[in-house]
PDB file of N, CA and C in Angstrom:
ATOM      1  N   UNK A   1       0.019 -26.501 -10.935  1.00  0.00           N
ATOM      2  CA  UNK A   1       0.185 -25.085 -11.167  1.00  0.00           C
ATOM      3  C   UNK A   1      -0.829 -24.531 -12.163  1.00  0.00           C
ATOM      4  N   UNK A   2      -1.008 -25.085 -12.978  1.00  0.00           N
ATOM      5  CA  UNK A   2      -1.727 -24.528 -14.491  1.00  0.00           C
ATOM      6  C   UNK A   2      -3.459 -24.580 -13.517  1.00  0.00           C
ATOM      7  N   UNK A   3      -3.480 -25.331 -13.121  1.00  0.00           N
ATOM      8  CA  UNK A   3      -4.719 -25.122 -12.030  1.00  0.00           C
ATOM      9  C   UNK A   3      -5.319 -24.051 -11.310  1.00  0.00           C
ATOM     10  N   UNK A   4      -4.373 -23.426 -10.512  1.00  0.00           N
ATOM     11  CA  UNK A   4      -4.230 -22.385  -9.857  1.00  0.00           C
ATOM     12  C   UNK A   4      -4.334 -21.012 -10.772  1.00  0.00           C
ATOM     13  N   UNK A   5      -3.276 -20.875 -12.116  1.00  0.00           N
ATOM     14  CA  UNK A   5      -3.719 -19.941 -13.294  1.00  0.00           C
ATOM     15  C   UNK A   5      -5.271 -19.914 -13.110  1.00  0.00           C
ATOM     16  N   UNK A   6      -5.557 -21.076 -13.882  1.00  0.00           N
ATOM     17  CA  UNK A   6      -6.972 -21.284 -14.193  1.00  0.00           C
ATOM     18  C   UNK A   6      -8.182 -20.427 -13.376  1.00  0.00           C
ATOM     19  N   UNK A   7      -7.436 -21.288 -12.264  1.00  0.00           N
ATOM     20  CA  UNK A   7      -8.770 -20.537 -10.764  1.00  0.00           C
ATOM     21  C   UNK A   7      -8.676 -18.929 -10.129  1.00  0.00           C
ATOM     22  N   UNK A   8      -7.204 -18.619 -10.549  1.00  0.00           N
ATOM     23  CA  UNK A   8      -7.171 -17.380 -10.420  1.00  0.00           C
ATOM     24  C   UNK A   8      -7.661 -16.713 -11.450  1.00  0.00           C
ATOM     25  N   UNK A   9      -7.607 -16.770 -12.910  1.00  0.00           N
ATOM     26  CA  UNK A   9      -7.884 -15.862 -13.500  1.00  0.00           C
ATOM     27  C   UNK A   9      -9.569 -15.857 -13.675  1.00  0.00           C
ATOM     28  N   UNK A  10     -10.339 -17.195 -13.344  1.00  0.00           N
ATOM     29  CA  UNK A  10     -11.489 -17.083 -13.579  1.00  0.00           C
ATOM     30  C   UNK A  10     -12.176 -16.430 -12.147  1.00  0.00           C
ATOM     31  N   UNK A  11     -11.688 -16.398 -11.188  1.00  0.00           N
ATOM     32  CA  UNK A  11     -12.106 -15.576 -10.070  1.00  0.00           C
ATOM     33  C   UNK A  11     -11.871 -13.998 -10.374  1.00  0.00           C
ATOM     34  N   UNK A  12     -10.648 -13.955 -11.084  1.00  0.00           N
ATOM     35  CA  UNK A  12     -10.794 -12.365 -11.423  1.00  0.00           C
ATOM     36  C   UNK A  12     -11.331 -11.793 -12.153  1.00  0.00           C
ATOM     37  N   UNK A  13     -11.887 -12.277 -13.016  1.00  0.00           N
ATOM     38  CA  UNK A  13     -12.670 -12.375 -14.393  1.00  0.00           C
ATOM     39  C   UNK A  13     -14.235 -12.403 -13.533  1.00  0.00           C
ATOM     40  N   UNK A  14     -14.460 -13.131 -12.636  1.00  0.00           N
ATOM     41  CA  UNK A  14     -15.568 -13.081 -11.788  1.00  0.00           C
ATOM     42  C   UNK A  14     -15.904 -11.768 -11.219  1.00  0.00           C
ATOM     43  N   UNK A  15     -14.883 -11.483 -10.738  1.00  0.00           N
ATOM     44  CA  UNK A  15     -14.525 -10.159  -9.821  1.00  0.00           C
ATOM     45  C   UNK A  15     -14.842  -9.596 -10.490  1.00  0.00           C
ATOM     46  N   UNK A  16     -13.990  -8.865 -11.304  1.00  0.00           N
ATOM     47  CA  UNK A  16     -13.743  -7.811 -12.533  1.00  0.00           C
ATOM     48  C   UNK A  16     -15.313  -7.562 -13.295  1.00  0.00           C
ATOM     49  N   UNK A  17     -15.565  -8.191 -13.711  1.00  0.00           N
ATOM     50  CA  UNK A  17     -17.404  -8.394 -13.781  1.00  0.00           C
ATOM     51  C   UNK A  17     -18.561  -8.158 -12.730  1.00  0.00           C
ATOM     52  N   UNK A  18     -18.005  -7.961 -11.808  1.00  0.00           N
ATOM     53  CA  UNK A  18     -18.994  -7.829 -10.918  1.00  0.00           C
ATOM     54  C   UNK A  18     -18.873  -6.564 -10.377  1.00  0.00           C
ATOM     55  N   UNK A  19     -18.027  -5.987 -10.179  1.00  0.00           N
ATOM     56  CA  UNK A  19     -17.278  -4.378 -10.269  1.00  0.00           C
ATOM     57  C   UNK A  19     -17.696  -3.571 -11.225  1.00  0.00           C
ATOM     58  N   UNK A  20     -17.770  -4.688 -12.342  1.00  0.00           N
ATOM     59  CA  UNK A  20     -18.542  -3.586 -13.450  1.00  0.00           C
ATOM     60  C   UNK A  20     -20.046  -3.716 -14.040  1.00  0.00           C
ATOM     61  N   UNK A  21     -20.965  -4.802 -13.350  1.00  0.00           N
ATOM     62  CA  UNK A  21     -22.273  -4.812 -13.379  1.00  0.00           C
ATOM     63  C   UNK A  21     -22.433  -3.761 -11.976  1.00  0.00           C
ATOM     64  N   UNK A  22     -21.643  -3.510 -10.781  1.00  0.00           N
ATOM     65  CA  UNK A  22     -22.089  -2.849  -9.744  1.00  0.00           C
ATOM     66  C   UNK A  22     -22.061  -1.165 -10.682  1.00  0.00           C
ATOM     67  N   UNK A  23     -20.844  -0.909 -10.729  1.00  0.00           N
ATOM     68  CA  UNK A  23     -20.460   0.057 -11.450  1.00  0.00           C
ATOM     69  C   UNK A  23     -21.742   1.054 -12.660  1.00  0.00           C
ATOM     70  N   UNK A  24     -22.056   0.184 -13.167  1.00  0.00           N
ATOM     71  CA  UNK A  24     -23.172   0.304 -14.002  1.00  0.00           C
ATOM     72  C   UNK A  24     -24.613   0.221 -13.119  1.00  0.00           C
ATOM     73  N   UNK A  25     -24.549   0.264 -12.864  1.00  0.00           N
ATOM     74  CA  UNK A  25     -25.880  -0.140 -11.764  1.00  0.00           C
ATOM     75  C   UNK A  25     -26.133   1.025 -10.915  1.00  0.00           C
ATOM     76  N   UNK A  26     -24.398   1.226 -10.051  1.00  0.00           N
ATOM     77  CA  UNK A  26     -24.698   2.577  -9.476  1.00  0.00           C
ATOM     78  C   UNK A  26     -24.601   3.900  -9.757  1.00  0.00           C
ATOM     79  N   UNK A  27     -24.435   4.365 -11.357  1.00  0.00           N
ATOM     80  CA  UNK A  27     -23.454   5.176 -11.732  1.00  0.00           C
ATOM     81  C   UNK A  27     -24.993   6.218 -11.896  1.00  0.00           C
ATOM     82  N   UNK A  28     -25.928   5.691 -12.147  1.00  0.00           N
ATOM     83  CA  UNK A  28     -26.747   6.989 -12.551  1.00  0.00           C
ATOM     84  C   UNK A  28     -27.142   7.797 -10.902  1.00  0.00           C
ATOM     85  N   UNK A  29     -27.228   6.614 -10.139  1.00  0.00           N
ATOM     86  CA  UNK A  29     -27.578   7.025  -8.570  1.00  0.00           C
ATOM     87  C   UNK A  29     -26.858   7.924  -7.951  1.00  0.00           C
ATOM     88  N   UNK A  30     -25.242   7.554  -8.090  1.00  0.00           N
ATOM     89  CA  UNK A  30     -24.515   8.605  -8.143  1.00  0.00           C
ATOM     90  C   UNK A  30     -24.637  10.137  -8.596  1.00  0.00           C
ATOM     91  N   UNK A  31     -24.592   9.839  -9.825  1.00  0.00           N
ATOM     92  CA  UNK A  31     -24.664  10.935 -10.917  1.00  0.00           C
ATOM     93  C   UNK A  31     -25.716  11.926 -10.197  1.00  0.00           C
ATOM     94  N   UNK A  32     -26.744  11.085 -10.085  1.00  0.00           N
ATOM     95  CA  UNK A  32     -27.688  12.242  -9.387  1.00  0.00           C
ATOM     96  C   UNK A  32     -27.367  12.795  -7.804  1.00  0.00           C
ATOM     97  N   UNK A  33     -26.776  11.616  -7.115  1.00  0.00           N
ATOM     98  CA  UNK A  33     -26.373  12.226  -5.893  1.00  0.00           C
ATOM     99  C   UNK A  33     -25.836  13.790  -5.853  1.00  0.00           C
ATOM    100  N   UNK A  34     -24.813  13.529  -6.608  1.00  0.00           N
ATOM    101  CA  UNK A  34     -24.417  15.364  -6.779  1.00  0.00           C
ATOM    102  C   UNK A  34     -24.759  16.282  -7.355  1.00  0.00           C
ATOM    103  N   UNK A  35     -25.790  15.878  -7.974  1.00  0.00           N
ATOM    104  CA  UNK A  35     -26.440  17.017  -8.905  1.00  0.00           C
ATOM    105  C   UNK A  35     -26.439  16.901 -10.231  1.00  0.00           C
ATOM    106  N   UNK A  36     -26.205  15.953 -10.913  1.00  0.00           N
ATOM    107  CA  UNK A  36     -26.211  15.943 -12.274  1.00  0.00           C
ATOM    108  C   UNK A  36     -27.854  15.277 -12.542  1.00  0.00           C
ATOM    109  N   UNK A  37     -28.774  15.622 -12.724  1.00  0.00           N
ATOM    110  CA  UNK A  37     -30.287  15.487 -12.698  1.00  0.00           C
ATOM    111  C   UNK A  37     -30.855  15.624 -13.927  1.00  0.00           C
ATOM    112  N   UNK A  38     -31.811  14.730 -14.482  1.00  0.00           N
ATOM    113  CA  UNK A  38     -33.169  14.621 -15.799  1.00  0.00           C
ATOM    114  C   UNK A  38     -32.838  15.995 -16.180  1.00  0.00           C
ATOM    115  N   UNK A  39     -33.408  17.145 -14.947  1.00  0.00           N
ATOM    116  CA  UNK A  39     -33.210  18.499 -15.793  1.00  0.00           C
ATOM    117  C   UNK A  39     -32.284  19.459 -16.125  1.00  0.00           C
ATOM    118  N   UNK A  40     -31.074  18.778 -15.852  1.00  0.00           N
ATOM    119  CA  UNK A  40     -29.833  19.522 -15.733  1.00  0.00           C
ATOM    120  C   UNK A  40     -29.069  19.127 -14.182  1.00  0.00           C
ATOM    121  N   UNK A  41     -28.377  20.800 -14.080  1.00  0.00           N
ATOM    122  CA  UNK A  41     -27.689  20.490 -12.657  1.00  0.00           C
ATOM    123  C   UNK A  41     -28.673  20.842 -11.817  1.00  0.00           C
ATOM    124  N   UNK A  42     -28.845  20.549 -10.572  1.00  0.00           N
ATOM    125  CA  UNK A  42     -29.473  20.704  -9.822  1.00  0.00           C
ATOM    126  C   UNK A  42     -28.954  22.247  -9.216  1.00  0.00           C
ATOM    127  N   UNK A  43     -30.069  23.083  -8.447  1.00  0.00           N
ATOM    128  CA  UNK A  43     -29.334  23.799  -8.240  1.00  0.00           C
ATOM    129  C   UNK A  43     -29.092  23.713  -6.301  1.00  0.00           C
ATOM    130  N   UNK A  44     -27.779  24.557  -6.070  1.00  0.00           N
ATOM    131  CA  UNK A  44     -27.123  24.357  -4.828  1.00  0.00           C
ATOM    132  C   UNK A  44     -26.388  22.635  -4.281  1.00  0.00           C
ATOM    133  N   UNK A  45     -26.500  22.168  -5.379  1.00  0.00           N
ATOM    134  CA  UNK A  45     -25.898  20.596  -5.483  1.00  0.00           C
ATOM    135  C   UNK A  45     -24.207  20.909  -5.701  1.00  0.00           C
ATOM    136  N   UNK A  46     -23.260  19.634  -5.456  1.00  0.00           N
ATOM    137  CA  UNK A  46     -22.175  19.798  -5.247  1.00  0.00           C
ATOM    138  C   UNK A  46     -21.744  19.984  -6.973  1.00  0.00           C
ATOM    139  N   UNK A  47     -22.202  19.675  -7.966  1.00  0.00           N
ATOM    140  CA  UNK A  47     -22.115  20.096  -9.341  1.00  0.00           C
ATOM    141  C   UNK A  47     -22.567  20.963  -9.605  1.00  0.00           C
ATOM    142  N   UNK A  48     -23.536  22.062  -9.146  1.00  0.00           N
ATOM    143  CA  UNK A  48     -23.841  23.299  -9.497  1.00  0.00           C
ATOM    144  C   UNK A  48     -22.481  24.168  -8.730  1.00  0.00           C
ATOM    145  N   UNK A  49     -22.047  23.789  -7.398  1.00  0.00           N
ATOM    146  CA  UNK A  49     -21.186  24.621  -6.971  1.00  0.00           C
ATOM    147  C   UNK A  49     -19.979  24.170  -7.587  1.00  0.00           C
ATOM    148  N   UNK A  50     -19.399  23.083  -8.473  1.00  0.00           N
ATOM    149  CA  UNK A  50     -18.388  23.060  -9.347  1.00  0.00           C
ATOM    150  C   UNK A  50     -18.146  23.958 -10.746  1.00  0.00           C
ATOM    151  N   UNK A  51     -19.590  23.702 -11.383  1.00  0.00           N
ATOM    152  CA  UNK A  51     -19.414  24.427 -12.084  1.00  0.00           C
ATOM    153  C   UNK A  51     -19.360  25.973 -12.585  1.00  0.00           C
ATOM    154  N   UNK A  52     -18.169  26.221 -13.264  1.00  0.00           N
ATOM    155  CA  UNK A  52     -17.486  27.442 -13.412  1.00  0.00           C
ATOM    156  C   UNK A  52     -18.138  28.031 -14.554  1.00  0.00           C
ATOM    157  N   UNK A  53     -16.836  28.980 -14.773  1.00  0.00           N
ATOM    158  CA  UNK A  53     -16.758  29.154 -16.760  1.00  0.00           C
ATOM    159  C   UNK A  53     -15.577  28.729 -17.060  1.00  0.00           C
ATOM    160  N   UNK A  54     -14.835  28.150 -16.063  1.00  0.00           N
ATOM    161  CA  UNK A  54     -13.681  27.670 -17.080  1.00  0.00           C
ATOM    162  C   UNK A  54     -14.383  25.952 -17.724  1.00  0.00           C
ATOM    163  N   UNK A  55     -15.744  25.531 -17.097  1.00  0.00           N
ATOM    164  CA  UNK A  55     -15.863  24.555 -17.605  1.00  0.00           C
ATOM    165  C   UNK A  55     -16.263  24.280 -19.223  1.00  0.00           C
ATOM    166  N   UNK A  56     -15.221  23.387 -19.804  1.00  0.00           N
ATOM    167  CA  UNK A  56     -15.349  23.473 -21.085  1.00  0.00           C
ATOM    168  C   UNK A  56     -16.356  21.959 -21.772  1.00  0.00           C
ATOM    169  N   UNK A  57     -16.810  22.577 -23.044  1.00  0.00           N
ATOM    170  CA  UNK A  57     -17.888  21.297 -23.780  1.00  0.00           C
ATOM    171  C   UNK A  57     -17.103  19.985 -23.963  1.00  0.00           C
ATOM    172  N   UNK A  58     -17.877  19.033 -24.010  1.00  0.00           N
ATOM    173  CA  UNK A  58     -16.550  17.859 -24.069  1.00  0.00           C
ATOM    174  C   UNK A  58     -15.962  17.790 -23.369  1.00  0.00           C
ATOM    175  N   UNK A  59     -15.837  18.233 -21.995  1.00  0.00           N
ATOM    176  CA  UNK A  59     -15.085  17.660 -21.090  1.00  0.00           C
ATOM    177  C   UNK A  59     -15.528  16.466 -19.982  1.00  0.00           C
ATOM    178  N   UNK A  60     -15.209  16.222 -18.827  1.00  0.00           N
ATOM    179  CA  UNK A  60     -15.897  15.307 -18.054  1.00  0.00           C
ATOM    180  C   UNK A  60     -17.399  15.932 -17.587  1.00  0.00           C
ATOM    181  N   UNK A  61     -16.981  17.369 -17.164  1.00  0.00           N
ATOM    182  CA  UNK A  61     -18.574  18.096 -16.482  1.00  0.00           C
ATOM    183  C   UNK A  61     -19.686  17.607 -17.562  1.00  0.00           C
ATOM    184  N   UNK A  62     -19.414  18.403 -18.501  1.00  0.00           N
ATOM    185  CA  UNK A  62     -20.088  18.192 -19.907  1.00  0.00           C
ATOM    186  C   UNK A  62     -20.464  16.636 -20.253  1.00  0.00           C
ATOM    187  N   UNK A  63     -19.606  15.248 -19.664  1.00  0.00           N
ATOM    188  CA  UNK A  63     -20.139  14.240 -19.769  1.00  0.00           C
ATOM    189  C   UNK A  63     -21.128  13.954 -18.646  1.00  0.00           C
ATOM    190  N   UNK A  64     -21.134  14.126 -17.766  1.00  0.00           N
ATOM    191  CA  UNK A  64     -21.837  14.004 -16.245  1.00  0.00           C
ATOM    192  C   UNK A  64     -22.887  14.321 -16.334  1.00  0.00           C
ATOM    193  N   UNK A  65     -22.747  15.814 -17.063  1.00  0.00           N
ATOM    194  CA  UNK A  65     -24.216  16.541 -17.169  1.00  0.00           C
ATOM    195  C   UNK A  65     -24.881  15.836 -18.171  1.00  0.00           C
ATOM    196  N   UNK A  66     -24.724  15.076 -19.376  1.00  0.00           N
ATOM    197  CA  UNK A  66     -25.531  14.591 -20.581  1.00  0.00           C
ATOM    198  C   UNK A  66     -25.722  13.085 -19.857  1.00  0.00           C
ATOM    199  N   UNK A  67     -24.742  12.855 -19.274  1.00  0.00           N
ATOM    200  CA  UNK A  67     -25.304  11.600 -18.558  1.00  0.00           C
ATOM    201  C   UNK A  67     -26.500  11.736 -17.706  1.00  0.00           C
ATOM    202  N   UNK A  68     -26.676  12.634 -16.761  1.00  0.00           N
ATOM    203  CA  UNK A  68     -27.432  12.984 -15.860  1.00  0.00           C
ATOM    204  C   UNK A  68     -28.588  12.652 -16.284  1.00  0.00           C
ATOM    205  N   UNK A  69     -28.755  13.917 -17.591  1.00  0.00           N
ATOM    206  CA  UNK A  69     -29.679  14.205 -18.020  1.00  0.00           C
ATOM    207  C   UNK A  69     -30.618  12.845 -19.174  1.00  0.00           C
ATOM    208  N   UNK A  70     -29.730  12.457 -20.466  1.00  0.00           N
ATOM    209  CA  UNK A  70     -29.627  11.345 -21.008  1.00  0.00           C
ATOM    210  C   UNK A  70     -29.864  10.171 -20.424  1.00  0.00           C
ATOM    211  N   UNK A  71     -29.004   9.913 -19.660  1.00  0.00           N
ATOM    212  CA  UNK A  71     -28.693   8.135 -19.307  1.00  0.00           C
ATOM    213  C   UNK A  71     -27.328   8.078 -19.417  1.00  0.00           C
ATOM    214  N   UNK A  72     -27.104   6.630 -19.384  1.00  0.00           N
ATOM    215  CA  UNK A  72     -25.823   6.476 -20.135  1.00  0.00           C
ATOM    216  C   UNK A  72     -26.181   5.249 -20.916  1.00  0.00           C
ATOM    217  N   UNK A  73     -25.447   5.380 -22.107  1.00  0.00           N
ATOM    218  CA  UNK A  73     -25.675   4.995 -23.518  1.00  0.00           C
ATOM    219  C   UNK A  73     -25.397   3.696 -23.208  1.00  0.00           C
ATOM    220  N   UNK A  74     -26.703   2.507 -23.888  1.00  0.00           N
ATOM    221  CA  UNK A  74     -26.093   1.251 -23.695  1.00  0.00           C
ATOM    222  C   UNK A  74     -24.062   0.752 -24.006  1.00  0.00           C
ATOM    223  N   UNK A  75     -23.613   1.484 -25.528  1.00  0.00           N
ATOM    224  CA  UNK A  75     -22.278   0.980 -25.492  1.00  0.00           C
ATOM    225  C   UNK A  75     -21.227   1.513 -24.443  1.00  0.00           C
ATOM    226  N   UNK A  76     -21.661   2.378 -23.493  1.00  0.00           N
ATOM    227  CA  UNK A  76     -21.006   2.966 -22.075  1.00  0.00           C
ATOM    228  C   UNK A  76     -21.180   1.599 -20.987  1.00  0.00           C
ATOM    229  N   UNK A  77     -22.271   1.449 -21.338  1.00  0.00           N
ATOM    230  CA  UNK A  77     -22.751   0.246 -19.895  1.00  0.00           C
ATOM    231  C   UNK A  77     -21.657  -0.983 -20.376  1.00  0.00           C
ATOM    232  N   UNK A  78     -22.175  -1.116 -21.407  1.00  0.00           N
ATOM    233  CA  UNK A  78     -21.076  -2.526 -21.593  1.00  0.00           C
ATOM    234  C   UNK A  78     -19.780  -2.048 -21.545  1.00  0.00           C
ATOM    235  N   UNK A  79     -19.291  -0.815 -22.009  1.00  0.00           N
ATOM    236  CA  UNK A  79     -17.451  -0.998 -21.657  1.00  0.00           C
ATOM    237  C   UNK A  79     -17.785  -1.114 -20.401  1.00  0.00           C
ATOM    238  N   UNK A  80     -18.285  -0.102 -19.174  1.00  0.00           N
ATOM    239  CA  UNK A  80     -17.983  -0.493 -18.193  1.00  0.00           C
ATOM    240  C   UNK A  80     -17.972  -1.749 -17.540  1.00  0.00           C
ATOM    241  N   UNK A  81     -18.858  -2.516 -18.071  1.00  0.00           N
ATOM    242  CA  UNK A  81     -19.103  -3.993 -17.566  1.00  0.00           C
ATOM    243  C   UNK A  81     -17.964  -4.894 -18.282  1.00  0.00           C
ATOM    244  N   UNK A  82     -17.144  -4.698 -19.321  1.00  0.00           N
ATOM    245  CA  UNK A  82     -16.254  -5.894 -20.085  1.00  0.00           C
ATOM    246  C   UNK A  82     -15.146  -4.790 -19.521  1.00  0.00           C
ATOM    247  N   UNK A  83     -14.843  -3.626 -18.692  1.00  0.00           N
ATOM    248  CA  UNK A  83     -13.498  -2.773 -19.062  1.00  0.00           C
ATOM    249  C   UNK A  83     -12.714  -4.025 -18.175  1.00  0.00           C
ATOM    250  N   UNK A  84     -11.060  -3.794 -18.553  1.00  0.00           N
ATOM    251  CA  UNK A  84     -10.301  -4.820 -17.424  1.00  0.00           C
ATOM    252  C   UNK A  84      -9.176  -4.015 -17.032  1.00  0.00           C
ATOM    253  N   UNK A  85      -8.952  -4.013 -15.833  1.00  0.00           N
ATOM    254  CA  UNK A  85      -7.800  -3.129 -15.914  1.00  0.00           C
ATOM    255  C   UNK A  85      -6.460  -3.554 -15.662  1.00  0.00           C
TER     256      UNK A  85
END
């Protein structure tokens, strides 16, 4: 039995890691897919047509867009790569 623990949790631990090197990997590709872009939002992109005025600073838009634009911050890459859920 204690075997099976073993092999399961290190396969998920495998998994779980690999979900989050993909994760990280695809997140800026994304990001730009919809419009969150180097120079901002893109315009006529599915994030230019989200954004409102009810969108507020500090919120997710507001992260998307600094991501876009920014990157995302090496200590972002690693939670995503160690997060477990």
């Amino acid at each position: 039995m204690v075997y099976i623990e073993v092999e399961n949790t290190l396969s998920t631990t495998v998994a779980a890691t690999a979900v989050g090197v993909t994760a990280t990997v695809a997140a800026p590709f994304v990001l730009s897919a919809v419009g969150f872009g180097a120079a901002g939002v893109m315009a006529g992109s599915w994030a230019a047509w989200l954004k409102t005025s009810v969108t507020v600073g500090g919120g997710w838009f507001a992260t998307c867009q600094s991501a876009g634009v920014l990157g995302m911050a090496a200590t972002t890459k690693a939670a995503i790569v160690t997060f477990k859920a």
